[in-house]
PDB file of N, CA and C in Angstrom:
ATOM      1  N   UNK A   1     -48.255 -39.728 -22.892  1.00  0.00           N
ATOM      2  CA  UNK A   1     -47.904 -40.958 -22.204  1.00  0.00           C
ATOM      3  C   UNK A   1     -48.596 -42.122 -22.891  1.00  0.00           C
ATOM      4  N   UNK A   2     -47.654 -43.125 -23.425  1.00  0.00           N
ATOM      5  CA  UNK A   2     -48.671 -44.284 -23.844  1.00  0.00           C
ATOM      6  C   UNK A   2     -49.237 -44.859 -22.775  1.00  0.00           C
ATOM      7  N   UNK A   3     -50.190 -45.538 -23.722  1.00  0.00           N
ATOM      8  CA  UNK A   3     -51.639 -46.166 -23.140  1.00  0.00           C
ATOM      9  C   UNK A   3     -51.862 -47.875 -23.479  1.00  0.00           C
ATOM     10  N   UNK A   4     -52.690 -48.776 -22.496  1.00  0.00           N
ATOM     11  CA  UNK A   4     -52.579 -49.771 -23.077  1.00  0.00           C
ATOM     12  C   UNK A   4     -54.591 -50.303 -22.350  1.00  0.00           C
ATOM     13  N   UNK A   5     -55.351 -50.913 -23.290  1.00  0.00           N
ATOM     14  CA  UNK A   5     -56.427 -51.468 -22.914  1.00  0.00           C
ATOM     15  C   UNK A   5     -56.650 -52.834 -22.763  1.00  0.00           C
ATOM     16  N   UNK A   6     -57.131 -52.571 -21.445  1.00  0.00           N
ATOM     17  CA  UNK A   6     -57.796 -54.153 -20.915  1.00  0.00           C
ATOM     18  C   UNK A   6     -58.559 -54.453 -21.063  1.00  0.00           C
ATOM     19  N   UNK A   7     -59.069 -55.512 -21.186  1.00  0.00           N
ATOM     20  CA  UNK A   7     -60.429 -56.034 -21.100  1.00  0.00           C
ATOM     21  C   UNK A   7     -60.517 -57.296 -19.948  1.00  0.00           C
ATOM     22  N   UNK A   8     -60.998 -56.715 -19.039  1.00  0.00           N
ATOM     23  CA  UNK A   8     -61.682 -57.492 -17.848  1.00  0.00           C
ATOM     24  C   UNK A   8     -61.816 -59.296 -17.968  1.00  0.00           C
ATOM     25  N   UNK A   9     -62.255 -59.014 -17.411  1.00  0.00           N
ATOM     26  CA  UNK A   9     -62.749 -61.036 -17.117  1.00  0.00           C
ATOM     27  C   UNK A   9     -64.132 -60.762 -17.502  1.00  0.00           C
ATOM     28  N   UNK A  10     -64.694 -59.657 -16.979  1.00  0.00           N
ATOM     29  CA  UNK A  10     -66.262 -59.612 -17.083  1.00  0.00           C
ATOM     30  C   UNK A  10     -66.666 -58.707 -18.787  1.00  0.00           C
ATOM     31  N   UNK A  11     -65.586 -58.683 -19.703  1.00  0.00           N
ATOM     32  CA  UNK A  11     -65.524 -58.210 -20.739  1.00  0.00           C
ATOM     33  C   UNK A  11     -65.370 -56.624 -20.940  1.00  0.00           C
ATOM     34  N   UNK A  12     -65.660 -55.778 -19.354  1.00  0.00           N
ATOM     35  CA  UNK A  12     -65.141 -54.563 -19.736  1.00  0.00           C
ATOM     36  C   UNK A  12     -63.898 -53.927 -20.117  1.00  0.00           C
ATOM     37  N   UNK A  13     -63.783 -52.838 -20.758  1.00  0.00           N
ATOM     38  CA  UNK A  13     -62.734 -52.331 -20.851  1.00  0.00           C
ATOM     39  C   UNK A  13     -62.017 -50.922 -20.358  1.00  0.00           C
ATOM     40  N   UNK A  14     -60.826 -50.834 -20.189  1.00  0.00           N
ATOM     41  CA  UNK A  14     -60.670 -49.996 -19.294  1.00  0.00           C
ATOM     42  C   UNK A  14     -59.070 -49.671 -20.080  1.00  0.00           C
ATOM     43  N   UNK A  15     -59.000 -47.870 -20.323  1.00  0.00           N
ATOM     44  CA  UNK A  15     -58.215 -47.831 -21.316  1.00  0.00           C
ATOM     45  C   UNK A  15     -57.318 -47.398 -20.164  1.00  0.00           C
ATOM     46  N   UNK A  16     -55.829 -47.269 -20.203  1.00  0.00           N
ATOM     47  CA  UNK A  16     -54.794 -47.495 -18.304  1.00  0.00           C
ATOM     48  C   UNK A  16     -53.488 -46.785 -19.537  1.00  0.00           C
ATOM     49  N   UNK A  17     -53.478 -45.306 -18.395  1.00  0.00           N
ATOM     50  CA  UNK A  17     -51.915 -44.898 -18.942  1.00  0.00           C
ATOM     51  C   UNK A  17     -50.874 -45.993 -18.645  1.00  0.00           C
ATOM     52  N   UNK A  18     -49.775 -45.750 -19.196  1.00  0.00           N
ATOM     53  CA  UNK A  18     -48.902 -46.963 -19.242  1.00  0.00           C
ATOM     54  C   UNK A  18     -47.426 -46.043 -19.610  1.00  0.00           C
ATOM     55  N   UNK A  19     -47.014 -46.465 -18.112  1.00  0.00           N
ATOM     56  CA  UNK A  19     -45.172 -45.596 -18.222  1.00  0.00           C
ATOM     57  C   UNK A  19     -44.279 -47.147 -18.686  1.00  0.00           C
ATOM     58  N   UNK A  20     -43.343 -46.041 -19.688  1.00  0.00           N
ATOM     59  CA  UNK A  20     -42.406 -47.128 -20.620  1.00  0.00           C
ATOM     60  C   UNK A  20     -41.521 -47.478 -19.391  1.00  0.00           C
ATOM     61  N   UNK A  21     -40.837 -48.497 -19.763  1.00  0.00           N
ATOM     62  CA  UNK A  21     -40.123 -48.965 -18.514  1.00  0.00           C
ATOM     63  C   UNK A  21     -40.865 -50.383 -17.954  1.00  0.00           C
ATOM     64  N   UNK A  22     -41.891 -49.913 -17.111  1.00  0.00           N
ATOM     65  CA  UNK A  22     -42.782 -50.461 -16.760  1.00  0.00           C
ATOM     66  C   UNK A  22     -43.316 -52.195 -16.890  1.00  0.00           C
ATOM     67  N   UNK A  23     -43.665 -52.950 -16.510  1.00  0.00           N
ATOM     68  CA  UNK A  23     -44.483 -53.856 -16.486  1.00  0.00           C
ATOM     69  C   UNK A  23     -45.748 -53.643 -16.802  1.00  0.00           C
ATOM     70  N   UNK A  24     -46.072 -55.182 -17.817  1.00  0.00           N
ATOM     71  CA  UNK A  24     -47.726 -54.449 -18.054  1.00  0.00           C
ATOM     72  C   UNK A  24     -48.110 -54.923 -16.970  1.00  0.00           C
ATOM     73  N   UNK A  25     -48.149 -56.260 -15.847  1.00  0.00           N
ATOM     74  CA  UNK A  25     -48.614 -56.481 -14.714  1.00  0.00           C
ATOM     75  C   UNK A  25     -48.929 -55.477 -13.807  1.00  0.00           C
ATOM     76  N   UNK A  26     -47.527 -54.979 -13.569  1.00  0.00           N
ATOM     77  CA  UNK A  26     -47.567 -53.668 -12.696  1.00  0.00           C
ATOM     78  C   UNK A  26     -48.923 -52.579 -13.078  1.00  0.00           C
ATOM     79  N   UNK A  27     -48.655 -52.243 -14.607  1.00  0.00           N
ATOM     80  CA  UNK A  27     -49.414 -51.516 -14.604  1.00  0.00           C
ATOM     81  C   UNK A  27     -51.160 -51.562 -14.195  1.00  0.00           C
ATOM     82  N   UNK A  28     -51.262 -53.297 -15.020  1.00  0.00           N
ATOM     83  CA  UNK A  28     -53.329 -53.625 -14.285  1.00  0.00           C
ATOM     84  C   UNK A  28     -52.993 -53.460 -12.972  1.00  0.00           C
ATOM     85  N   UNK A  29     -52.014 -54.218 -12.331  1.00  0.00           N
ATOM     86  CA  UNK A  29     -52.170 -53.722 -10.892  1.00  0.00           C
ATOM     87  C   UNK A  29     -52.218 -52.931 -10.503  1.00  0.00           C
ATOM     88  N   UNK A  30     -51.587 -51.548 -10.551  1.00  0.00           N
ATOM     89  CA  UNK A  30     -51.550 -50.148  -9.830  1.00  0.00           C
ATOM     90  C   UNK A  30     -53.219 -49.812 -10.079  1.00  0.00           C
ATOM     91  N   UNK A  31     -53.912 -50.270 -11.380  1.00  0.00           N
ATOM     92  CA  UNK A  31     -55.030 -49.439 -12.271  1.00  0.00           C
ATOM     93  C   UNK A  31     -56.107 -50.327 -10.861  1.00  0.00           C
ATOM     94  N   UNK A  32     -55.623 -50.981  -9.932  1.00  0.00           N
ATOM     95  CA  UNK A  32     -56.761 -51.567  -9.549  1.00  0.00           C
ATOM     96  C   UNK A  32     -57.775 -52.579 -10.136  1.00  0.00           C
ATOM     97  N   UNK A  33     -56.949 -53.331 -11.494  1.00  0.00           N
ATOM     98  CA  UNK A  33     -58.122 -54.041 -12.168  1.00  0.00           C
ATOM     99  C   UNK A  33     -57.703 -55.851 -11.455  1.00  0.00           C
ATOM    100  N   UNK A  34     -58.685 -56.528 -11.691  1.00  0.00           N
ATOM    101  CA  UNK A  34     -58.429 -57.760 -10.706  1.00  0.00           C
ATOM    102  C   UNK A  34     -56.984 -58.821 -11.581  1.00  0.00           C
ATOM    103  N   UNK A  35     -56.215 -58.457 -11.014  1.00  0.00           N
ATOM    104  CA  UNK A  35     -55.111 -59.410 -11.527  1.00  0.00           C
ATOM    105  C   UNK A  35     -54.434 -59.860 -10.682  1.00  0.00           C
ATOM    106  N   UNK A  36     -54.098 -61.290 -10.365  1.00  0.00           N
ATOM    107  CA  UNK A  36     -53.461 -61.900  -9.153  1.00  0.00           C
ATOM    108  C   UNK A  36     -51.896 -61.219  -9.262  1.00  0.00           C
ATOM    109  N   UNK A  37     -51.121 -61.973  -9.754  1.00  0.00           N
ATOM    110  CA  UNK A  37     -49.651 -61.722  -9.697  1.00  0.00           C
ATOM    111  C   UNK A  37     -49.317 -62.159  -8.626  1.00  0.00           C
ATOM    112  N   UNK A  38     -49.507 -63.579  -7.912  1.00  0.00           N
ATOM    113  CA  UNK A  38     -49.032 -64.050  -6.682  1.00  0.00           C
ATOM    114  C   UNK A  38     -47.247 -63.610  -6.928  1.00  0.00           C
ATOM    115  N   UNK A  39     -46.639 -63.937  -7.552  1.00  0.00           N
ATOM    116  CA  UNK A  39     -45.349 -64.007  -7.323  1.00  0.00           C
ATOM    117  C   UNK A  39     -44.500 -62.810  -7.478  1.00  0.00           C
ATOM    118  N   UNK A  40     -45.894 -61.579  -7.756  1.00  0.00           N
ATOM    119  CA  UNK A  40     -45.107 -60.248  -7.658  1.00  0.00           C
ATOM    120  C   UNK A  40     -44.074 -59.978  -9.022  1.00  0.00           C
ATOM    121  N   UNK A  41     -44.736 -60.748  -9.764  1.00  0.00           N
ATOM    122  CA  UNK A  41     -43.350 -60.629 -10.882  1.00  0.00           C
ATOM    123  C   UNK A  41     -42.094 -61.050 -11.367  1.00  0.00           C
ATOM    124  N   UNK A  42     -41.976 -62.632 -10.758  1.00  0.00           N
ATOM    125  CA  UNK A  42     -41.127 -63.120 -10.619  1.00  0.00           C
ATOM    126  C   UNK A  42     -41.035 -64.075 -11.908  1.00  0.00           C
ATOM    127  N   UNK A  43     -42.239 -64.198 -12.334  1.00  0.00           N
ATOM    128  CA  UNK A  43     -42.145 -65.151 -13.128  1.00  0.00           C
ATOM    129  C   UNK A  43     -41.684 -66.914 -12.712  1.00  0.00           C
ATOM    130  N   UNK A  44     -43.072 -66.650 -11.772  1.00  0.00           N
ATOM    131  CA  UNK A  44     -43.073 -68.217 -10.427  1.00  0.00           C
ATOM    132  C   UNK A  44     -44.024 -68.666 -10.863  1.00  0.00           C
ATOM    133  N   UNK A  45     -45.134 -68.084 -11.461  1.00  0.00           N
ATOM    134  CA  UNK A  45     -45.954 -68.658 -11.556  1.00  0.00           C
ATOM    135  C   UNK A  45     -47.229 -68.183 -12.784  1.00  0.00           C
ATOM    136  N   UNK A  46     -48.394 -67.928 -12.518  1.00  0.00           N
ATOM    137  CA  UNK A  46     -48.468 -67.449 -13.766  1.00  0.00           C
ATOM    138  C   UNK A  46     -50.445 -67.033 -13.887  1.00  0.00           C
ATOM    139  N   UNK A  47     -50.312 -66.264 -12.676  1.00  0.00           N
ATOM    140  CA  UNK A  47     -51.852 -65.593 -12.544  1.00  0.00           C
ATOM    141  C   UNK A  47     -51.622 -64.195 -12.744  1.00  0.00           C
ATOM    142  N   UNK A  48     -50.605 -63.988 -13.650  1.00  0.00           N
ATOM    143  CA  UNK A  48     -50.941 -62.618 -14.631  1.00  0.00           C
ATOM    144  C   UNK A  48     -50.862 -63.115 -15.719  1.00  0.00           C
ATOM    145  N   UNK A  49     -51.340 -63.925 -16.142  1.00  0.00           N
ATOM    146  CA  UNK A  49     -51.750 -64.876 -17.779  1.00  0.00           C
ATOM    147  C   UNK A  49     -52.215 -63.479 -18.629  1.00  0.00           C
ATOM    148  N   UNK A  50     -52.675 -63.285 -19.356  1.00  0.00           N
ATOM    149  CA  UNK A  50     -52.934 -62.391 -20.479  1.00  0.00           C
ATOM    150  C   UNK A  50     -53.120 -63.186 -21.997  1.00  0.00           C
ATOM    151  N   UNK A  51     -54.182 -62.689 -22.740  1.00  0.00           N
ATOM    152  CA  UNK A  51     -54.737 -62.609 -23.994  1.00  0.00           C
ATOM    153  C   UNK A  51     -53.648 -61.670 -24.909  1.00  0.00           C
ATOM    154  N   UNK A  52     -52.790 -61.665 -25.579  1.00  0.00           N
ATOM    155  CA  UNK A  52     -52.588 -60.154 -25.996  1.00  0.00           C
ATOM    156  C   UNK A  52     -53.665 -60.585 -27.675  1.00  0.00           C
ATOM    157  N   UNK A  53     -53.718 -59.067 -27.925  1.00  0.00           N
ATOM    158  CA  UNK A  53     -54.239 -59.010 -29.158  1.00  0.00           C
ATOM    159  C   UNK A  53     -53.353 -59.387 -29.878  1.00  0.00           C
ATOM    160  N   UNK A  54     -54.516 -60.432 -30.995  1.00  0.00           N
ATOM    161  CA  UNK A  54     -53.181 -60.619 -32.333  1.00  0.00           C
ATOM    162  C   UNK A  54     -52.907 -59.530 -33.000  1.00  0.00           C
ATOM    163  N   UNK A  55     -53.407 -58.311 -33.435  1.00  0.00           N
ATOM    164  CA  UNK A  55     -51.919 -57.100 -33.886  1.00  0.00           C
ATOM    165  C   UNK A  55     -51.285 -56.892 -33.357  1.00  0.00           C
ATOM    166  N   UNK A  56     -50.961 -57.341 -32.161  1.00  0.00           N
ATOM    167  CA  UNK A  56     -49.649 -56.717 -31.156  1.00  0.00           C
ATOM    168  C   UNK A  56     -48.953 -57.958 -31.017  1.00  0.00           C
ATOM    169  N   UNK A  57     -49.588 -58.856 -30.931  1.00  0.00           N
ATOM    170  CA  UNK A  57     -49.104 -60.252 -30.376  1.00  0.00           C
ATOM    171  C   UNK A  57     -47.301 -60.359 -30.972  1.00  0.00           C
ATOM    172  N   UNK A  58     -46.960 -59.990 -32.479  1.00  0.00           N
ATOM    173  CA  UNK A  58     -45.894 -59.836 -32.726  1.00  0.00           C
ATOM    174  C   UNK A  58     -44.653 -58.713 -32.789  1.00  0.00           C
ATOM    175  N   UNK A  59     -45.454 -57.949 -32.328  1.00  0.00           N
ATOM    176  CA  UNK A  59     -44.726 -56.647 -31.585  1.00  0.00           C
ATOM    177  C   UNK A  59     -43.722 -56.844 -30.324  1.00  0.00           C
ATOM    178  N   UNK A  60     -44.185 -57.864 -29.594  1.00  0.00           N
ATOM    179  CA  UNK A  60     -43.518 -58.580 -28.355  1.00  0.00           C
ATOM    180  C   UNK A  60     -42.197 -59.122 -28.882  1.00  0.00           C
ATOM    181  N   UNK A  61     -41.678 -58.847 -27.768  1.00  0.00           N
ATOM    182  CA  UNK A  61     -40.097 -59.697 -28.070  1.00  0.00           C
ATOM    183  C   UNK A  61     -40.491 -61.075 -27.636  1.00  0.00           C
ATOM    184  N   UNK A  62     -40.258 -61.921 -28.075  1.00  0.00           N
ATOM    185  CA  UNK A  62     -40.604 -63.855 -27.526  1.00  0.00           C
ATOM    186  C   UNK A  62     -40.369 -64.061 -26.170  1.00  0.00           C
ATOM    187  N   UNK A  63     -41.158 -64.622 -26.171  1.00  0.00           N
ATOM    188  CA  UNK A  63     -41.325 -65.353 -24.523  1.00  0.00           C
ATOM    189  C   UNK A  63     -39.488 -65.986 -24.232  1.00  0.00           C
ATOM    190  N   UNK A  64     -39.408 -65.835 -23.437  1.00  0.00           N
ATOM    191  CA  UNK A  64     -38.086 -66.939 -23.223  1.00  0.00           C
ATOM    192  C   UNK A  64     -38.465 -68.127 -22.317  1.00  0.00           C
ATOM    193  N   UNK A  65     -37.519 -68.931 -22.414  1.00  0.00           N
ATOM    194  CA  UNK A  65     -37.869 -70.516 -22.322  1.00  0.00           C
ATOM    195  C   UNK A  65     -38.439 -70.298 -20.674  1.00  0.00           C
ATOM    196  N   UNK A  66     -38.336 -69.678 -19.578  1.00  0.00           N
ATOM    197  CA  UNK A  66     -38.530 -69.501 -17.808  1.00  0.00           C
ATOM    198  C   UNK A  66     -40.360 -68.842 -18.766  1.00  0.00           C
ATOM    199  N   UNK A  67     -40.612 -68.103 -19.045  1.00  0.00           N
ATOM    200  CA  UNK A  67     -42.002 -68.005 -19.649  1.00  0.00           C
ATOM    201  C   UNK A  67     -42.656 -69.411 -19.895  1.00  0.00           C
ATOM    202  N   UNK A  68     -42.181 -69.818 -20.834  1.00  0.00           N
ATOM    203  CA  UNK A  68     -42.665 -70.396 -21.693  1.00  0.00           C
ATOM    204  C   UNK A  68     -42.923 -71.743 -20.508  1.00  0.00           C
ATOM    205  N   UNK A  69     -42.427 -72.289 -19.798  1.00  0.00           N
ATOM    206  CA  UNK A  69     -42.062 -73.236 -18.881  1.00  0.00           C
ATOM    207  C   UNK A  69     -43.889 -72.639 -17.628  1.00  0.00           C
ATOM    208  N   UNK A  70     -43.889 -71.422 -17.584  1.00  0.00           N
ATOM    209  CA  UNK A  70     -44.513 -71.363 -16.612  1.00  0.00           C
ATOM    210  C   UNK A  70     -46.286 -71.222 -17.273  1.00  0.00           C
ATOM    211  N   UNK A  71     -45.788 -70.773 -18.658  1.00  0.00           N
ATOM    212  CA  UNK A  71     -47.426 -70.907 -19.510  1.00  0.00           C
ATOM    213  C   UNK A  71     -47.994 -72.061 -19.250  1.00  0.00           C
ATOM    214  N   UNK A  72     -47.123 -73.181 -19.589  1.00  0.00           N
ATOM    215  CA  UNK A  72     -47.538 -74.557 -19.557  1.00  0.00           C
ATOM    216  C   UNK A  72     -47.799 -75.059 -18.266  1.00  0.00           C
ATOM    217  N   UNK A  73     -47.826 -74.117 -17.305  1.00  0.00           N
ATOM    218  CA  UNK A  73     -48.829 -74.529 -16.183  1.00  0.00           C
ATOM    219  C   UNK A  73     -50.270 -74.172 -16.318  1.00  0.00           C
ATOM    220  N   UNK A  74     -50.192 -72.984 -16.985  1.00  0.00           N
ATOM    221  CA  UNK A  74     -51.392 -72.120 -17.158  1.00  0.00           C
ATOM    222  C   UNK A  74     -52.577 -72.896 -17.521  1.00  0.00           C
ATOM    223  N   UNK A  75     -53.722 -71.891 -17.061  1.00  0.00           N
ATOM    224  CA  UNK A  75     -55.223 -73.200 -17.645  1.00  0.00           C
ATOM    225  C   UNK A  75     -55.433 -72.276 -18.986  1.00  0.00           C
ATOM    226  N   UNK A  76     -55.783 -72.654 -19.910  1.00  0.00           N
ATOM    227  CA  UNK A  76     -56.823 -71.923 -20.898  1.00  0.00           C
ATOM    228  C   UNK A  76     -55.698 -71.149 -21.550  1.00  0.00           C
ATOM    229  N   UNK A  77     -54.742 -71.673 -21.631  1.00  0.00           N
ATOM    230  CA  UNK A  77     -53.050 -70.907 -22.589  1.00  0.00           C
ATOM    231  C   UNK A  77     -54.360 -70.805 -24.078  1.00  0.00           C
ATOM    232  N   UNK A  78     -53.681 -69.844 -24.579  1.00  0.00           N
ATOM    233  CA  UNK A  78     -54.065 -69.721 -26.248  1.00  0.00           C
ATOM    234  C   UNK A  78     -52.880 -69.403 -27.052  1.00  0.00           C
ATOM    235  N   UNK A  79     -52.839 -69.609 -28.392  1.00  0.00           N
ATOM    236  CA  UNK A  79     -51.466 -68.736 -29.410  1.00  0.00           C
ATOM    237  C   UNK A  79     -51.021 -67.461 -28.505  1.00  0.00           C
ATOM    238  N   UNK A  80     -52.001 -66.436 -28.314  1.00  0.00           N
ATOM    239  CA  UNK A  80     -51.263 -65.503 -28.153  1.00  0.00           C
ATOM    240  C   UNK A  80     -51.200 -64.794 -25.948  1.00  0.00           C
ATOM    241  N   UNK A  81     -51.282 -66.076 -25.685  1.00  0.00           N
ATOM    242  CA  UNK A  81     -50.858 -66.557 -24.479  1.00  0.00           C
ATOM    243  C   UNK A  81     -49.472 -65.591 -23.983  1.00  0.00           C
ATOM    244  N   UNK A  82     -49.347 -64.682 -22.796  1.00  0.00           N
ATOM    245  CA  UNK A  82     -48.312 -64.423 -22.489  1.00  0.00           C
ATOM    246  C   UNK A  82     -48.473 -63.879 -20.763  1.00  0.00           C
ATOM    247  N   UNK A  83     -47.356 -63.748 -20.523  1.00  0.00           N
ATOM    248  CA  UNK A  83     -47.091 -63.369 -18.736  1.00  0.00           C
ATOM    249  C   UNK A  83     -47.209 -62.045 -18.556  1.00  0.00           C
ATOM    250  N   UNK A  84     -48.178 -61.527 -17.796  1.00  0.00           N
ATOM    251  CA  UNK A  84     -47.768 -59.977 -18.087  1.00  0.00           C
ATOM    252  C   UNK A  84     -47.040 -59.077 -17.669  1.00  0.00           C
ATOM    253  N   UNK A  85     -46.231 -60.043 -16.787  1.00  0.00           N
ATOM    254  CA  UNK A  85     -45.069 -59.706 -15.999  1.00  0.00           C
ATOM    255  C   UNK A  85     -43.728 -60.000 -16.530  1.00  0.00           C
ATOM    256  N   UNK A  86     -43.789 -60.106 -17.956  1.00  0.00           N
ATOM    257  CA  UNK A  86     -42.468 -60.293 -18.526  1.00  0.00           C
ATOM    258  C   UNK A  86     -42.966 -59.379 -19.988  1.00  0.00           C
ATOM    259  N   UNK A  87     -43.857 -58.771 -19.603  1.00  0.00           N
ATOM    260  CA  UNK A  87     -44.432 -57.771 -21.067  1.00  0.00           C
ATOM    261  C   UNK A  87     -43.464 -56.151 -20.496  1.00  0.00           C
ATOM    262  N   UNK A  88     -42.557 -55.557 -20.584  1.00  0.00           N
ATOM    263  CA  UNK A  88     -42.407 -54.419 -20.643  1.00  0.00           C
ATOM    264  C   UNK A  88     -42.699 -53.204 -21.400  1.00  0.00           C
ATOM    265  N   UNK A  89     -43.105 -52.378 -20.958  1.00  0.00           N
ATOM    266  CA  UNK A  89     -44.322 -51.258 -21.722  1.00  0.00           C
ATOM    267  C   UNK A  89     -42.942 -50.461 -22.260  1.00  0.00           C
ATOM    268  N   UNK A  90     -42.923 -50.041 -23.474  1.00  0.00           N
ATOM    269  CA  UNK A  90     -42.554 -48.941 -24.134  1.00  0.00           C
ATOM    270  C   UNK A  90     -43.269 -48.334 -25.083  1.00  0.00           C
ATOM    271  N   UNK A  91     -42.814 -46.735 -25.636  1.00  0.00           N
ATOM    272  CA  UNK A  91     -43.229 -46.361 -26.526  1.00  0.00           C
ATOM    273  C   UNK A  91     -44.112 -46.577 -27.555  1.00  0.00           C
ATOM    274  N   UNK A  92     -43.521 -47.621 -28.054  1.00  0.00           N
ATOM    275  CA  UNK A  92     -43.367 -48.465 -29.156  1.00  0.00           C
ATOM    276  C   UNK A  92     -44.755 -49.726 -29.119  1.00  0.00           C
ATOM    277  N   UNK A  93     -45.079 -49.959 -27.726  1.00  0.00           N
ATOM    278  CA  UNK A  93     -46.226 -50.378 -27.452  1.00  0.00           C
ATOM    279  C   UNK A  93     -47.781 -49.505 -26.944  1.00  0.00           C
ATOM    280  N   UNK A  94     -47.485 -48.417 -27.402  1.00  0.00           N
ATOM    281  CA  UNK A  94     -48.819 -47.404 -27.155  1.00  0.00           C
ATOM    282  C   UNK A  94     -49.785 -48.176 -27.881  1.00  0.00           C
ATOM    283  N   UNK A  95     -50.659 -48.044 -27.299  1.00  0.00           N
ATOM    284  CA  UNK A  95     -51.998 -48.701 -27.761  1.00  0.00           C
ATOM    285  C   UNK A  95     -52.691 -49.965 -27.709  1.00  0.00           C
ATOM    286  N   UNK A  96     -51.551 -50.991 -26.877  1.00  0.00           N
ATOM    287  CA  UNK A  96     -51.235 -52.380 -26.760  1.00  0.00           C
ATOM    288  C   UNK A  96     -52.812 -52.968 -26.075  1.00  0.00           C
ATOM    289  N   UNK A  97     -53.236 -53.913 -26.522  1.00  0.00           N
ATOM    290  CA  UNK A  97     -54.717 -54.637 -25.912  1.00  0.00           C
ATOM    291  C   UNK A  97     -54.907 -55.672 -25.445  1.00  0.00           C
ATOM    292  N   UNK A  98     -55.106 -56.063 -23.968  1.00  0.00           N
ATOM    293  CA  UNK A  98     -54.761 -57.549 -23.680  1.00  0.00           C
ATOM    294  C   UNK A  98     -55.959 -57.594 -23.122  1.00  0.00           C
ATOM    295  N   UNK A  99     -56.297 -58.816 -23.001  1.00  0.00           N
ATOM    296  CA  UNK A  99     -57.146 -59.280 -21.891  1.00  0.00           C
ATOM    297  C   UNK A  99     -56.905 -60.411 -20.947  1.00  0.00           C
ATOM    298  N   UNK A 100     -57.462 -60.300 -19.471  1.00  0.00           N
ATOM    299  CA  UNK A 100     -56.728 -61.062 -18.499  1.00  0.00           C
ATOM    300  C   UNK A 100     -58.213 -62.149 -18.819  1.00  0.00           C
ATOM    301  N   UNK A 101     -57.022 -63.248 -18.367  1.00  0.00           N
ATOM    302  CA  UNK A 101     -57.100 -64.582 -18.924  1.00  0.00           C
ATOM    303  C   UNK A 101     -58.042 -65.206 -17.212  1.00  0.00           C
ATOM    304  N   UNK A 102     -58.899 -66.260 -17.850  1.00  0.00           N
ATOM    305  CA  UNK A 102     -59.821 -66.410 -16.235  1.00  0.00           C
ATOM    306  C   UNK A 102     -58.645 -66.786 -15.488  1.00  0.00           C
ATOM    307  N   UNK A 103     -59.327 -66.968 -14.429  1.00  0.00           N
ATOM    308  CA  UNK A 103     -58.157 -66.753 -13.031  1.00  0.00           C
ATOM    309  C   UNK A 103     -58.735 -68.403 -12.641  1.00  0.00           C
TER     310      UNK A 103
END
């Protein structure tokens, strides 16, 4: 089963099976790690912010413009700035490394 690692707010890390299909939101959430997701995934808003690592960062399919619209609310956006509720886990992303972005 791929796998994907977080790194905390408080800098730990915590390595979280990860079913393809999936949301990476979903997934910190189920793992119990502190991630808001007020909007459940709707892409309303944007307190599942995420760090991704730059080797993966282009592995992602592009933000689309409803992303990109809701980053720019975000505090503390960086380059590799993304929603983690519009990140879908596959295969192809085993090993993927983000870190959640302060809240």
């Amino acid at each position: 089963m791929p796998s994907i690692t977080v790194v905390d707010r408080d800098g730990s890390e915590q390595a979280i099976e990860a079913k393809s299909g999936h949301k990476v939101m979903e997934i910190i959430r189920d793992a119990g790690m502190n991630i808001e997701a007020a909007c459940g995934g709707c892409c309303a808003c944007a307190t599942c912010h995420v760090y991704v690592d730059g080797d993966w960062f282009g592995k992602l399919a592009n933000a689309d413009e409803e992303e990109l619209d809701m980053l720019d609310l975000a505090m503390d956006v960086q380059d590799t700035s993304r929603l983690s509720c519009q990140l879908e886990m596959s295969d192809d992303l085993d090993g993927l490394r983000v870190e959640l972005a302060p809240a």
